[in-house]
N, C-alpha and C. Protein backbone atom coordinates (compact mmCIF):
# COMPACT_ATOMS: atom_id res chain seq x y z
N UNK A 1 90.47 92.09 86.37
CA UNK A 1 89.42 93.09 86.45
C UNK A 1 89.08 93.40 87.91
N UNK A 2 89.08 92.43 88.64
CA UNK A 2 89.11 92.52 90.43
C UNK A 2 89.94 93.41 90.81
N UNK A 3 91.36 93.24 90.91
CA UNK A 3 92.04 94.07 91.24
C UNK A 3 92.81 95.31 90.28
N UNK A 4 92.69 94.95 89.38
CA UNK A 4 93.64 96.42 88.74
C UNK A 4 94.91 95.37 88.10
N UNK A 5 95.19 95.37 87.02
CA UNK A 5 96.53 94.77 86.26
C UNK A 5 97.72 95.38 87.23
N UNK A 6 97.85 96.48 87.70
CA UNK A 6 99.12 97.14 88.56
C UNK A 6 99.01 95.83 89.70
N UNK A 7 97.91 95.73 90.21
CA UNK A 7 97.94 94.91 91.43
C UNK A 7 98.08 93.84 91.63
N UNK A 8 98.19 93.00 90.55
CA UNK A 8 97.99 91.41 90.22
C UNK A 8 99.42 90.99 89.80
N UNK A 9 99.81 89.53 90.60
CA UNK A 9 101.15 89.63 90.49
C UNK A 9 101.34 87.76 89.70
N UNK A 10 102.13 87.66 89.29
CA UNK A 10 102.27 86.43 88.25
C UNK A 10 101.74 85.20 88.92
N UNK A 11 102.55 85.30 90.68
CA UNK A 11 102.53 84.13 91.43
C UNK A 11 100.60 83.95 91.72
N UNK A 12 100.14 85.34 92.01
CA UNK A 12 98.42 85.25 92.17
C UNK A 12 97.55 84.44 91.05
N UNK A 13 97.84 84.96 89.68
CA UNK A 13 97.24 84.67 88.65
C UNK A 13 97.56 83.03 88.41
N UNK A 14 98.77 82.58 88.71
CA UNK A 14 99.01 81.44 88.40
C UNK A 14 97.88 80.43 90.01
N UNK A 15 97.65 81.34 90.71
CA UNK A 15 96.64 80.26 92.05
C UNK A 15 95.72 80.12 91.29
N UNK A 16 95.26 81.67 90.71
CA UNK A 16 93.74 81.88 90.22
C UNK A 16 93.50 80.70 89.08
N UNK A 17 94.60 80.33 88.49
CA UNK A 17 94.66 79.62 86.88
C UNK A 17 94.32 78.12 87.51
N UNK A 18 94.83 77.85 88.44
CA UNK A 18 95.99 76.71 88.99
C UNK A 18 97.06 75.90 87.71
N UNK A 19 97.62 76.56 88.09
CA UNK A 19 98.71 76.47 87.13
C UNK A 19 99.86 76.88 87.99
N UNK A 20 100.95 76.31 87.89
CA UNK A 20 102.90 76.95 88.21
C UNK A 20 102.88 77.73 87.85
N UNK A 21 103.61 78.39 88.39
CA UNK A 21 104.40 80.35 88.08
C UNK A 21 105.07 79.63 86.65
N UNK A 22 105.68 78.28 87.48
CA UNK A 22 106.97 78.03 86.23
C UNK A 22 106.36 78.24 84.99
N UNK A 23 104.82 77.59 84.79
CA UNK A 23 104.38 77.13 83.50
C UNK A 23 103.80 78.85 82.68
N UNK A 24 103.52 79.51 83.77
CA UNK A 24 103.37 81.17 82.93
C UNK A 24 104.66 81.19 82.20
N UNK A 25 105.64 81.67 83.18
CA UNK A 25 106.99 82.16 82.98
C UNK A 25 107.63 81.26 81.71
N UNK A 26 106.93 79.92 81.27
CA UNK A 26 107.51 78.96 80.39
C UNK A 26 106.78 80.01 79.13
N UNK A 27 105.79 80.33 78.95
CA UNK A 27 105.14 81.10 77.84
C UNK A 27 105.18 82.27 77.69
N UNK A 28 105.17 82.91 78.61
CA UNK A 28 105.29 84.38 79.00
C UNK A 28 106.56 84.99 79.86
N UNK A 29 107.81 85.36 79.06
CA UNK A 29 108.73 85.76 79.82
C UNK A 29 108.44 87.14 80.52
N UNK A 30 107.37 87.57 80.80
CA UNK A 30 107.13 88.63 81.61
C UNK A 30 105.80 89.23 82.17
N UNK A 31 105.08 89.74 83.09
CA UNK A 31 103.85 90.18 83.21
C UNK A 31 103.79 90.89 82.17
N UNK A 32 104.26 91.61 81.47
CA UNK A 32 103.94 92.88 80.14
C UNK A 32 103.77 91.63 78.82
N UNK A 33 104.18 90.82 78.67
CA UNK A 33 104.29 89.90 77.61
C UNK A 33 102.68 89.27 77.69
N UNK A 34 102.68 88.72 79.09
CA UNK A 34 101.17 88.12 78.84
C UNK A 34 100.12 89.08 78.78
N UNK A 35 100.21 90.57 79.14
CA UNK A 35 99.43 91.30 79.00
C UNK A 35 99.39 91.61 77.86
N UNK A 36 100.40 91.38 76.85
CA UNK A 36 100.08 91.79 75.26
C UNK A 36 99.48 90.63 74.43
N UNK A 37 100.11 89.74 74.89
CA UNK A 37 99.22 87.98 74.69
C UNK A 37 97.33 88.48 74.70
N UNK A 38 97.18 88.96 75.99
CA UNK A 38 95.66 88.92 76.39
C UNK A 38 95.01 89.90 75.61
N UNK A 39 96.00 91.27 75.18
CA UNK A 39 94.95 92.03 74.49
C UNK A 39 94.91 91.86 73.02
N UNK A 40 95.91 91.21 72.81
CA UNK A 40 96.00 90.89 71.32
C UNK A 40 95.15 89.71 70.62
N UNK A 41 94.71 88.33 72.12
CA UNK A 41 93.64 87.68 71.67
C UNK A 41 92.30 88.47 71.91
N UNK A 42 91.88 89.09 72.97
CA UNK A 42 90.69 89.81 72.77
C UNK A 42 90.62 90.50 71.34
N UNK A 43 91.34 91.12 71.11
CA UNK A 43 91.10 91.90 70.17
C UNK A 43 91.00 91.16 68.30
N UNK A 44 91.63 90.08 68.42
CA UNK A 44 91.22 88.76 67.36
C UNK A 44 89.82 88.67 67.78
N UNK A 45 89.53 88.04 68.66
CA UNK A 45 88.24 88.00 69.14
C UNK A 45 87.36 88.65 69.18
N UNK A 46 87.12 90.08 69.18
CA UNK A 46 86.40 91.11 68.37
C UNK A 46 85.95 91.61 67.57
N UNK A 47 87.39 91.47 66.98
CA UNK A 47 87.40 91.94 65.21
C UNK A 47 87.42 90.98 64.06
N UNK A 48 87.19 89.82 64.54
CA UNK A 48 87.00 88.53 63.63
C UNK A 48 86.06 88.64 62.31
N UNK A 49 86.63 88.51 61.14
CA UNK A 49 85.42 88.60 60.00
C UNK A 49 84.67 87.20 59.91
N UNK A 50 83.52 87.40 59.65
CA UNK A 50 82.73 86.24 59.56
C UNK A 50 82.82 85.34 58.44
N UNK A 51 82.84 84.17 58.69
CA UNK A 51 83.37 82.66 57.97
C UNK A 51 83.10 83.11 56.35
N UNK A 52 81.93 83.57 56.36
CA UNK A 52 82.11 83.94 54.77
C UNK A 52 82.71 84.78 54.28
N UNK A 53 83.22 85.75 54.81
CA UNK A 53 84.62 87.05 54.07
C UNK A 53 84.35 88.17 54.07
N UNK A 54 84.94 88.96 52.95
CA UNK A 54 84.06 90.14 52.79
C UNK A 54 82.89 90.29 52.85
N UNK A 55 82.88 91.82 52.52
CA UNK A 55 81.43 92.18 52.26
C UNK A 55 81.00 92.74 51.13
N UNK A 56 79.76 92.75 50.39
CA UNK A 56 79.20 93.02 49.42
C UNK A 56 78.86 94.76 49.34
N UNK A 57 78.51 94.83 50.73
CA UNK A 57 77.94 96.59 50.72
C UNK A 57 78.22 97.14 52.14
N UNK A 58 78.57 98.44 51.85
CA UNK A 58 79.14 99.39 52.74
C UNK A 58 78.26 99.20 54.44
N UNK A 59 77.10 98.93 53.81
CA UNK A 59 75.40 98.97 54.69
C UNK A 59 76.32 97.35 56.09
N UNK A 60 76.23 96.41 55.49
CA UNK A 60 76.42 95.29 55.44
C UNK A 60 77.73 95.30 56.52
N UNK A 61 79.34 95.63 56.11
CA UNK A 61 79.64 96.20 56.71
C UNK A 61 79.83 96.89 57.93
N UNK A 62 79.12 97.84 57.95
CA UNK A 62 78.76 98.83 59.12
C UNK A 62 77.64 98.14 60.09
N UNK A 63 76.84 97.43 59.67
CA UNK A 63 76.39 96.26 60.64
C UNK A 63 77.20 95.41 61.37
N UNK A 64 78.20 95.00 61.14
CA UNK A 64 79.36 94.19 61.08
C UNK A 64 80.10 94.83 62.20
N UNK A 65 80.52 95.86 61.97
CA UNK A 65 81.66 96.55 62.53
C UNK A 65 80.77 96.78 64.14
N UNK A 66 79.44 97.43 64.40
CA UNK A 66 78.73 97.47 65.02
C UNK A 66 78.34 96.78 66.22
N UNK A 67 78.31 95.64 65.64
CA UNK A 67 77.97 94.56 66.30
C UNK A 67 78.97 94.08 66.95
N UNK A 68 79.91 93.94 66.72
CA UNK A 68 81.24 93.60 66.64
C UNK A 68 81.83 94.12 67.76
N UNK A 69 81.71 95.49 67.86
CA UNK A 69 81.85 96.89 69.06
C UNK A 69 80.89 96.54 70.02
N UNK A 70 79.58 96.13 69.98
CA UNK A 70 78.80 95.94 70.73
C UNK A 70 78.69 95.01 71.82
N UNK A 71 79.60 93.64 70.53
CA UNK A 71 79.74 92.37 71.46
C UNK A 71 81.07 92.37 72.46
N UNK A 72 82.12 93.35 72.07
CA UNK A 72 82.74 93.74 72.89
C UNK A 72 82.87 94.43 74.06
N UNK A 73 82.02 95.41 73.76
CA UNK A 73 81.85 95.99 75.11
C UNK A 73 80.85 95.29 76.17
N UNK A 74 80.33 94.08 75.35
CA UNK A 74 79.52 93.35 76.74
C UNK A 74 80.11 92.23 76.98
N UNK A 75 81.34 91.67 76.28
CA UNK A 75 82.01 90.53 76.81
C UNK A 75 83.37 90.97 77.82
N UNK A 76 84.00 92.34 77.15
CA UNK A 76 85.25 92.94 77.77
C UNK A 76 84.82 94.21 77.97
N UNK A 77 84.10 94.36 79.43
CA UNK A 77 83.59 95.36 79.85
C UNK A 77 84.59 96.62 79.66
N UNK A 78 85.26 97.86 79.56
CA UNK A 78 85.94 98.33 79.75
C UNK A 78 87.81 98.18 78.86
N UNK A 79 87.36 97.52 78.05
CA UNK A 79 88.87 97.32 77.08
C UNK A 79 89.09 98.29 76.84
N UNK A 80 87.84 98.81 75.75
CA UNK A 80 88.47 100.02 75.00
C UNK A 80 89.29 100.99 75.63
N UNK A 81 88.53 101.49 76.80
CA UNK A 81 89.22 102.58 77.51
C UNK A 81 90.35 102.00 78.02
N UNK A 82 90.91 101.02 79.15
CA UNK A 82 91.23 100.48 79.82
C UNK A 82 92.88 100.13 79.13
N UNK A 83 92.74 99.56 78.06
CA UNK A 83 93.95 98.71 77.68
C UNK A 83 95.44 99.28 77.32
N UNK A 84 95.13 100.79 76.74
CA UNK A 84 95.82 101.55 76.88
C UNK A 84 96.70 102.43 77.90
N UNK A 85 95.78 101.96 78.97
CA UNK A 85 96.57 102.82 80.25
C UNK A 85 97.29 101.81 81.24
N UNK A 86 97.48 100.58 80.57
CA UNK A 86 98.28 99.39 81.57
C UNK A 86 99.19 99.46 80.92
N UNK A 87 99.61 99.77 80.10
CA UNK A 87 100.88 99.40 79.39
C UNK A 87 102.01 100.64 80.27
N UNK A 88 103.10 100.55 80.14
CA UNK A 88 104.31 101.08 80.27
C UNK A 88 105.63 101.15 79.36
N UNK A 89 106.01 101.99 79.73
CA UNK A 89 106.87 102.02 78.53
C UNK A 89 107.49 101.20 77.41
N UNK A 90 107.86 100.50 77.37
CA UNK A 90 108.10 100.23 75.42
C UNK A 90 106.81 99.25 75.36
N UNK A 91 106.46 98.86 76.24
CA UNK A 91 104.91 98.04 76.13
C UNK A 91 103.98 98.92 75.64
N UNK A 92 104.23 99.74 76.12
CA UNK A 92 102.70 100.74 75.35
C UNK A 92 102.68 101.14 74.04
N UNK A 93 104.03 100.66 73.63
CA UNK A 93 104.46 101.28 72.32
C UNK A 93 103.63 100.05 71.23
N UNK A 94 103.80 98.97 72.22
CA UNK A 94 103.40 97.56 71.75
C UNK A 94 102.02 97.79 71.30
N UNK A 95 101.81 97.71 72.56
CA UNK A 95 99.84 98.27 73.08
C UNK A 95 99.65 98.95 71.84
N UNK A 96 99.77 99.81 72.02
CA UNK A 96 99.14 100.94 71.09
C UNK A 96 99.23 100.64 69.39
N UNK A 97 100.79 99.64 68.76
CA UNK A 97 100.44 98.90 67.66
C UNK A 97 99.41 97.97 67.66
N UNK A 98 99.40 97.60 68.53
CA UNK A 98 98.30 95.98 68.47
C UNK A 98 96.82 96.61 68.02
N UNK A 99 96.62 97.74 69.22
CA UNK A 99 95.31 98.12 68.93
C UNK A 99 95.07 98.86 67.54
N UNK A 100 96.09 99.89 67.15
CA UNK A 100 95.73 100.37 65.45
C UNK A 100 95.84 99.09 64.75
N UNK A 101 96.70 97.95 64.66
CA UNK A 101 96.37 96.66 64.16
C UNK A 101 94.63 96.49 63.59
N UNK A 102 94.34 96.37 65.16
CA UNK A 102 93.01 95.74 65.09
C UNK A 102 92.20 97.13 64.86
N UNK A 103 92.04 98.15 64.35
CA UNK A 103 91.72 99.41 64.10
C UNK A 103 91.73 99.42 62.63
N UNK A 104 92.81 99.44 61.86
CA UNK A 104 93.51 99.38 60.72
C UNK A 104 92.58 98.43 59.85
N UNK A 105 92.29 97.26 60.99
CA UNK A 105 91.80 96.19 60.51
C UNK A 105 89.98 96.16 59.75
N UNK A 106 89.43 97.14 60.88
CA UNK A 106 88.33 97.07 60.41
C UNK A 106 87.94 98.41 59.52
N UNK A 107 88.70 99.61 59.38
CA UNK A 107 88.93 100.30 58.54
C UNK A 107 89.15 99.74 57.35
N UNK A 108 89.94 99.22 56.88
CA UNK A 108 89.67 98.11 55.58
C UNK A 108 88.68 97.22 55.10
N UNK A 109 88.26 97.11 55.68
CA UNK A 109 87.14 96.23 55.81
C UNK A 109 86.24 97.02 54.98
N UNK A 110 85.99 98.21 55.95
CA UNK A 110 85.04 99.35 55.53
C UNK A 110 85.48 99.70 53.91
N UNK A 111 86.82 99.92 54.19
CA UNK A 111 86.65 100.36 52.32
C UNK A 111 86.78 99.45 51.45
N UNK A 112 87.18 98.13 51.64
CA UNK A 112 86.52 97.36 51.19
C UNK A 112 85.38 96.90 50.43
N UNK A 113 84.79 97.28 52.04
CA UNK A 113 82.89 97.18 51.30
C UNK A 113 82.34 98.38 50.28
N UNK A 114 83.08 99.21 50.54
CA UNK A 114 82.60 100.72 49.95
C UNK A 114 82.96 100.01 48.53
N UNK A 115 84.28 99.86 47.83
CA UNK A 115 85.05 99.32 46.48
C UNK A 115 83.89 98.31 45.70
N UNK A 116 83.47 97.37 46.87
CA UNK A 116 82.58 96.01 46.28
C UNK A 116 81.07 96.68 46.02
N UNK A 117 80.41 97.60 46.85
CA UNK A 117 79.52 97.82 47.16
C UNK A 117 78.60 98.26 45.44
N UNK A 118 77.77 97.61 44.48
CA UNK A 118 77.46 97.49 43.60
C UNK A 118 75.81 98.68 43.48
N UNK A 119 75.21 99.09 44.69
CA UNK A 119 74.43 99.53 45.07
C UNK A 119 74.89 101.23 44.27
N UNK A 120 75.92 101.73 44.89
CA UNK A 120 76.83 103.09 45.53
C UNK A 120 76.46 103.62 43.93
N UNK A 121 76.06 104.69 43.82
CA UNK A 121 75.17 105.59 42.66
C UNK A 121 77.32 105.68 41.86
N UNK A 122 77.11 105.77 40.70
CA UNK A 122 78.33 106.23 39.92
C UNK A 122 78.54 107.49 40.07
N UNK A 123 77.96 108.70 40.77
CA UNK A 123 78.54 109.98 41.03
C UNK A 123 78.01 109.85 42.53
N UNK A 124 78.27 109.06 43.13
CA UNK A 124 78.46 109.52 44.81
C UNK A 124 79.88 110.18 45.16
N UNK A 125 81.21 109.67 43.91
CA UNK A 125 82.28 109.94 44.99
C UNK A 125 82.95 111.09 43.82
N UNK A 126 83.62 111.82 44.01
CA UNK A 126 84.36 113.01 43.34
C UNK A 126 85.62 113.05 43.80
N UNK A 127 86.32 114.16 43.38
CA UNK A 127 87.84 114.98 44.51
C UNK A 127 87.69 115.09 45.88
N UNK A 128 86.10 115.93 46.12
CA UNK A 128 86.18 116.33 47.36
C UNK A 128 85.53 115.03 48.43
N UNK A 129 85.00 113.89 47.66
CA UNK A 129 84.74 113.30 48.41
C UNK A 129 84.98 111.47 47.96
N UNK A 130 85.66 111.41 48.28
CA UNK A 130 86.19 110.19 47.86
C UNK A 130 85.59 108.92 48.74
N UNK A 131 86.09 107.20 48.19
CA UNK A 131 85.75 106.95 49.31
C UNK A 131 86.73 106.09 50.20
N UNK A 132 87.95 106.51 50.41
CA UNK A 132 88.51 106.90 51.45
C UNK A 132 88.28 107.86 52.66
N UNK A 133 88.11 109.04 51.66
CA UNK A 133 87.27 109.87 52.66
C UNK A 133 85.79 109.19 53.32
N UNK A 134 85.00 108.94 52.54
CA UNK A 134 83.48 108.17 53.23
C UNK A 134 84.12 107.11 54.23
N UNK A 135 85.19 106.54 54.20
CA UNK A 135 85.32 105.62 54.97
C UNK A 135 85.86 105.84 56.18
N UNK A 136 86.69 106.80 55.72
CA UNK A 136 87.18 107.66 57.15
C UNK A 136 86.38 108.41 58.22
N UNK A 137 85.00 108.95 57.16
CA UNK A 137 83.88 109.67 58.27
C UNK A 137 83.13 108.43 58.81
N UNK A 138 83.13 107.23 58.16
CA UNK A 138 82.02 106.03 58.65
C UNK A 138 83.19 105.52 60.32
N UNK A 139 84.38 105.52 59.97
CA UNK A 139 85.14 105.15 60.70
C UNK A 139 85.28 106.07 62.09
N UNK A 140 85.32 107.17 61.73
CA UNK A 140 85.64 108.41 62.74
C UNK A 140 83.59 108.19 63.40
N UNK A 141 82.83 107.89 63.05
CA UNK A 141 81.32 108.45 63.74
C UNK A 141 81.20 106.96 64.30
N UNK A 142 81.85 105.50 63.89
CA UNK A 142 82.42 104.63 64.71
C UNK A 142 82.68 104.82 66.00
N UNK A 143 84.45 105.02 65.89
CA UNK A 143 84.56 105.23 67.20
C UNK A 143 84.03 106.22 67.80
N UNK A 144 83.31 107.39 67.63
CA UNK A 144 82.86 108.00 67.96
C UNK A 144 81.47 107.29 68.80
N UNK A 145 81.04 106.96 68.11
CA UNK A 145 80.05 106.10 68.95
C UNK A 145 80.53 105.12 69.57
N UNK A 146 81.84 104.61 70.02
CA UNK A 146 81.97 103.36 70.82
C UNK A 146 82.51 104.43 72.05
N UNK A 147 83.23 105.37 72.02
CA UNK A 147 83.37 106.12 73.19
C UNK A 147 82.26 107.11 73.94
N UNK A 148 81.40 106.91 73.24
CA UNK A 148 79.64 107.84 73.72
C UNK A 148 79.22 106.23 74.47
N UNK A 149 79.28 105.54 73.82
CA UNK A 149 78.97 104.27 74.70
C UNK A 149 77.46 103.68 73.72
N UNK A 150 77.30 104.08 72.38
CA UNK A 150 76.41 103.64 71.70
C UNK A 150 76.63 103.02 70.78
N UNK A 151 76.05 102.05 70.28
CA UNK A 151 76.63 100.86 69.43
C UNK A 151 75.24 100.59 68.71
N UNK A 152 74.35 101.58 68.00
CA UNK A 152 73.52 101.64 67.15
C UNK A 152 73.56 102.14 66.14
N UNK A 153 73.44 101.21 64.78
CA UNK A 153 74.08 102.09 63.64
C UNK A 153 73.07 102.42 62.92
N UNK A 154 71.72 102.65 63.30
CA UNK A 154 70.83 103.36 62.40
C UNK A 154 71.06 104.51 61.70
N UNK A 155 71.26 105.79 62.35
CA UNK A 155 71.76 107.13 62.56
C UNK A 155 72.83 107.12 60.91
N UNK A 156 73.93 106.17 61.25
CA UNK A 156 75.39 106.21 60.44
C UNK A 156 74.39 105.43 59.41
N UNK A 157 73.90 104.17 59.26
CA UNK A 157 73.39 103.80 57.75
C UNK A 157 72.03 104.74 56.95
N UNK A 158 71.48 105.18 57.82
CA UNK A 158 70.45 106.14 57.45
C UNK A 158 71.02 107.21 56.67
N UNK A 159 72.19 107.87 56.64
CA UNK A 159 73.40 109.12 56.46
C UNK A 159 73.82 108.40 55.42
N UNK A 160 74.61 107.26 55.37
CA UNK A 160 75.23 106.28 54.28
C UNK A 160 74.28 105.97 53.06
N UNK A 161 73.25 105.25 53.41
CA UNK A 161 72.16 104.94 52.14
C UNK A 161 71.71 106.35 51.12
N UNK A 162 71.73 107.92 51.95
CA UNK A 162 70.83 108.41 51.26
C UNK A 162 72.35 109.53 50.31
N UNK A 163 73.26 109.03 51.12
CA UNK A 163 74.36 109.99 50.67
C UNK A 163 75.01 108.82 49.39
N UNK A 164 75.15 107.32 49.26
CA UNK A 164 75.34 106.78 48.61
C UNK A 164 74.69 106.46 47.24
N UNK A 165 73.52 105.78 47.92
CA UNK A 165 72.74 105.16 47.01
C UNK A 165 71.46 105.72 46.25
């Protein structure tokens, strides 16, 4: 984060660690390798579901996901934006699975909760609005709010409860 991933070179990181080059290079056959190592544990580390499992309700959920975004952007200042633009070619190809991975990941989640959610009125969902679709707009006003830089989900459950339940 000091210098820029372009600028940081195996032999530096291994002073910073104290650790051998050898002992990187023993785990990581490349700077692009440990850089997919690092975003792929942050991003476990983010998106972790809590010890008890699913969720019961959509509400529940979206607290979840929230918080989750929240605690990220104050532990890994700058990921979101950031992680995508270090990569290089077939790495980014990497990059960019890892992160719909962990994307994919909490999108399920969401419909998930929507499926379990026992609250959700028996004509909330139709043709035109399914809840795939609900999960896709809960998902899309998500990231939408993690790139505005707000991580308050009043707004989105206030919209959810009265359109659901």
């Amino acid at each position: 984060m000091e210098k820029g991933w372009s600028a940081i070179s195996i032999r530096a990181l291994a002073a910073a660690c104290g650790v051998s080059v050898g002992a990187i290079y023993n785990y990581f056959p490349s700077k692009a390798e440990l850089l997919l190592a690092t975003v792929d544990t942050i991003c476990a580390d983010i998106f972790r579901m809590p010890a008890e499992g699913g969720f019961d309700s959509i509400t529940d959920c979206i607290r979840w996901a929230y918080a989750r975004l929240a605690d990220g952007l104050t532990r890994y200042p700058g990921f979101f934006v950031s992680h995508g633009t270090i990569f290089t070619g077939e790495d980014r190809e990497q990059g960019r699975a890892m992160m719909h991975h962990a994307w994919q990941h909490m999108h399920d989640q969401l419909l998930r909760a929507m499926e379990r959610d026992p609250r959700i009125r028996p004509d909330a969902f139709d043709a035109r609005l399914t809840r795939q679709g609900m999960t896709e707009l809960i998902f899309a006003q998500l990231l939408s709010r993690l790139t505005l830089g707000g991580c308050e989900p009043d707004m989105l459950l206030a919209l959810v409860e009265r359109c659901l339940y």
